[in-house]
Every structure is written in structure tokens, then in C-alpha cells.
C-alpha atoms as a PDB file:
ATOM      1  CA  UNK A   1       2.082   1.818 -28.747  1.00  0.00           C
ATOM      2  CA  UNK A   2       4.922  -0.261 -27.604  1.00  0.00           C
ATOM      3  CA  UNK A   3       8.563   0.916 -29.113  1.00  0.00           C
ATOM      4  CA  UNK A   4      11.310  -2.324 -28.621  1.00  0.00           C
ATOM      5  CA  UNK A   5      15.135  -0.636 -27.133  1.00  0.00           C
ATOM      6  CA  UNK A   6      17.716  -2.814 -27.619  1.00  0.00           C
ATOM      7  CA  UNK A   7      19.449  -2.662 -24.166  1.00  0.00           C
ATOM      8  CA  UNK A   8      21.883  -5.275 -22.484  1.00  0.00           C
ATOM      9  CA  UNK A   9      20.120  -4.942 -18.938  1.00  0.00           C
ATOM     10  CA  UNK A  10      17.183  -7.261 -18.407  1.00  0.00           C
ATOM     11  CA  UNK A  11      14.916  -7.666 -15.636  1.00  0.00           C
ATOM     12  CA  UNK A  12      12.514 -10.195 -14.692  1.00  0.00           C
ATOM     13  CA  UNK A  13       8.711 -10.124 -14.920  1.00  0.00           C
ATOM     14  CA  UNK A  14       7.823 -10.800 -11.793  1.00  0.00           C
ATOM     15  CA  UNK A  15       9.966 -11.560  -8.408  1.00  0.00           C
ATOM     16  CA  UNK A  16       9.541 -12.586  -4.842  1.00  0.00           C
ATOM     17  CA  UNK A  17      12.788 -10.846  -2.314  1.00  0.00           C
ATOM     18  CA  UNK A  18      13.030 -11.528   0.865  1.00  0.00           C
ATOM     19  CA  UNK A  19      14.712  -9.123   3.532  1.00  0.00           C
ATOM     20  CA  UNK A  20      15.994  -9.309   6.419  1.00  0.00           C
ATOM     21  CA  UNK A  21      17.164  -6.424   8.985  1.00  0.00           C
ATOM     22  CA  UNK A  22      18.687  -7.040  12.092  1.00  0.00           C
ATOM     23  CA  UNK A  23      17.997  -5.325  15.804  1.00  0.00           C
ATOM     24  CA  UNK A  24      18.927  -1.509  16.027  1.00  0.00           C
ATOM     25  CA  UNK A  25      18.763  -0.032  19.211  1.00  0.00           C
ATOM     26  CA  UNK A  26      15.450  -0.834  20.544  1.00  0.00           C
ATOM     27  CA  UNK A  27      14.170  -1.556  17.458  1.00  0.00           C
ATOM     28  CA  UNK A  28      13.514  -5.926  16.875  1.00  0.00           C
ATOM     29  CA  UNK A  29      15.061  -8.008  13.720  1.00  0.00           C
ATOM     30  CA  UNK A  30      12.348  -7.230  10.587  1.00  0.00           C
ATOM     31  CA  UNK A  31      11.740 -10.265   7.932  1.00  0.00           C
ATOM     32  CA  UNK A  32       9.994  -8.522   4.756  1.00  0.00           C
ATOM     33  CA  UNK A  33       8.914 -10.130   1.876  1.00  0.00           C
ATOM     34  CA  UNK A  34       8.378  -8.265  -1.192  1.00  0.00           C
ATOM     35  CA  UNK A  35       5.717 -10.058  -4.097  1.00  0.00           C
ATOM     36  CA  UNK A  36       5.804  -8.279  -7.457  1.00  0.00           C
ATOM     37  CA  UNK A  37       4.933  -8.629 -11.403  1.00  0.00           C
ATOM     38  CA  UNK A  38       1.344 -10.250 -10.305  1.00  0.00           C
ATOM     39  CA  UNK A  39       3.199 -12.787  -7.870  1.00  0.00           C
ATOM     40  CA  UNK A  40       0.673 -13.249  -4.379  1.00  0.00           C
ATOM     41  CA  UNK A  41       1.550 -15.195  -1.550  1.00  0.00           C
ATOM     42  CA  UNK A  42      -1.271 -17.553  -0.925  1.00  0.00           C
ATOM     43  CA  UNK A  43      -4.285 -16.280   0.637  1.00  0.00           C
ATOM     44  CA  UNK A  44      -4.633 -16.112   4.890  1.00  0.00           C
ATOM     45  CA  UNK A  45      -7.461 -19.086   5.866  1.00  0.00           C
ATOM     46  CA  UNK A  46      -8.006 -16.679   8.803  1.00  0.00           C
ATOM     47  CA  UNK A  47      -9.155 -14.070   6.153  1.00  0.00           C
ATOM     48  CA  UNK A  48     -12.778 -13.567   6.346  1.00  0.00           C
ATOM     49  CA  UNK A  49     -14.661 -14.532   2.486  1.00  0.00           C
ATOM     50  CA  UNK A  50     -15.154 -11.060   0.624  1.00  0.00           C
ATOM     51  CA  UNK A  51     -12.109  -9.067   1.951  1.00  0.00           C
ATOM     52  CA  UNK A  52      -9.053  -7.981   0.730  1.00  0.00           C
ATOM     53  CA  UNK A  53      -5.539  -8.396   1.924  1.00  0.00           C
ATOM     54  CA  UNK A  54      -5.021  -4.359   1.563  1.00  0.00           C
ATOM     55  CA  UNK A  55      -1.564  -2.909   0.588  1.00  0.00           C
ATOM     56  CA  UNK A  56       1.924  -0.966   1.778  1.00  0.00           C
ATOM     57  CA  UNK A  57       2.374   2.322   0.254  1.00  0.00           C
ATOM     58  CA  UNK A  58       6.916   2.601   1.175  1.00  0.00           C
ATOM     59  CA  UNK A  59       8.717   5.849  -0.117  1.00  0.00           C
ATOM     60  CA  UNK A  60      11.779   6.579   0.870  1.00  0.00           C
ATOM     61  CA  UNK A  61      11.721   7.727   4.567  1.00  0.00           C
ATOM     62  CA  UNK A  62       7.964   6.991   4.895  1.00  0.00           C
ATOM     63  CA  UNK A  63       5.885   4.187   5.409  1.00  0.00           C
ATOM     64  CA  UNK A  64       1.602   4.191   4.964  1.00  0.00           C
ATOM     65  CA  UNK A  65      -0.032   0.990   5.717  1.00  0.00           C
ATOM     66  CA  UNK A  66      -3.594   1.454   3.727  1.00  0.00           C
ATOM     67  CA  UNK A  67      -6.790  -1.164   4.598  1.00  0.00           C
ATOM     68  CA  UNK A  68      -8.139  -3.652   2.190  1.00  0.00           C
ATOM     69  CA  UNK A  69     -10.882  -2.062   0.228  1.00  0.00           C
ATOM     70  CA  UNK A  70     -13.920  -3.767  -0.825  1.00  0.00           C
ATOM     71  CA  UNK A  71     -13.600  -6.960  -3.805  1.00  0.00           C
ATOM     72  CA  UNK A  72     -13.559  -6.749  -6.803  1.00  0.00           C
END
């Protein structure tokens, strides 16, 4: 059951951001792009028929890269 809040904040339903952090230390410059709501960046050619594109797990302070797991 769904319950409608009237509230002047909105959001949208989906949203690609793009960040970019620049060179600490001896750390490099990091580009990250962030897909979400359903939005996918187009699929790798290089990507072998069958396999996933896996996911990032990111909480704050930790980072967990996780394979693709078998289709769907």
C-alpha cells in the first residue's frame, strides 16, 4: 500500500552524476559515474554474450567490488 505525503522536496526518478576527484598524494585523478533509477550505460562490445556487468557495493569508508553473477 502506497500512502501520498505532500512534501515540497522532489527528486528525480532516475539520474546519471558524474564525479570527478583530483590527485591526493600518490593517489591519481578518479572520474566516477554513478547510473541510477534503472538508467545503464550501454553495454561493453568486449563483454562476452551471457555475462553480467557485476556491481559496486560503496558505504561510507568502504568499498566491495562484487563479480557479475550468472543472467538472468
Amino acid at each position: 500500500m502506497s500512502t501520498w505525503v505532500d512534501c515540497k522536496d522532489s527528486f528525480p526518478g532516475s539520474s546519471i552524476v558524474r564525479l570527478t576527484f583530483t590527485a591526493r598524494g600518490d593517489m591519481p585523478p578518479v572520474k566516477l559515474t554513478w547510473w541510477d533509477g534503472g538508467m545503464l550505460p550501454e553495454r561493453p562490445a568486449d563483454l562476452e554474450p551471457g555475462r553480467n556487468r557485476g556491481f559496486a557495493l560503496l558505504t561510507y569508508g568502504y568499498a566491495s567490488l562484487a563479480p557479475p553473477g550468472p543472467s538472468s
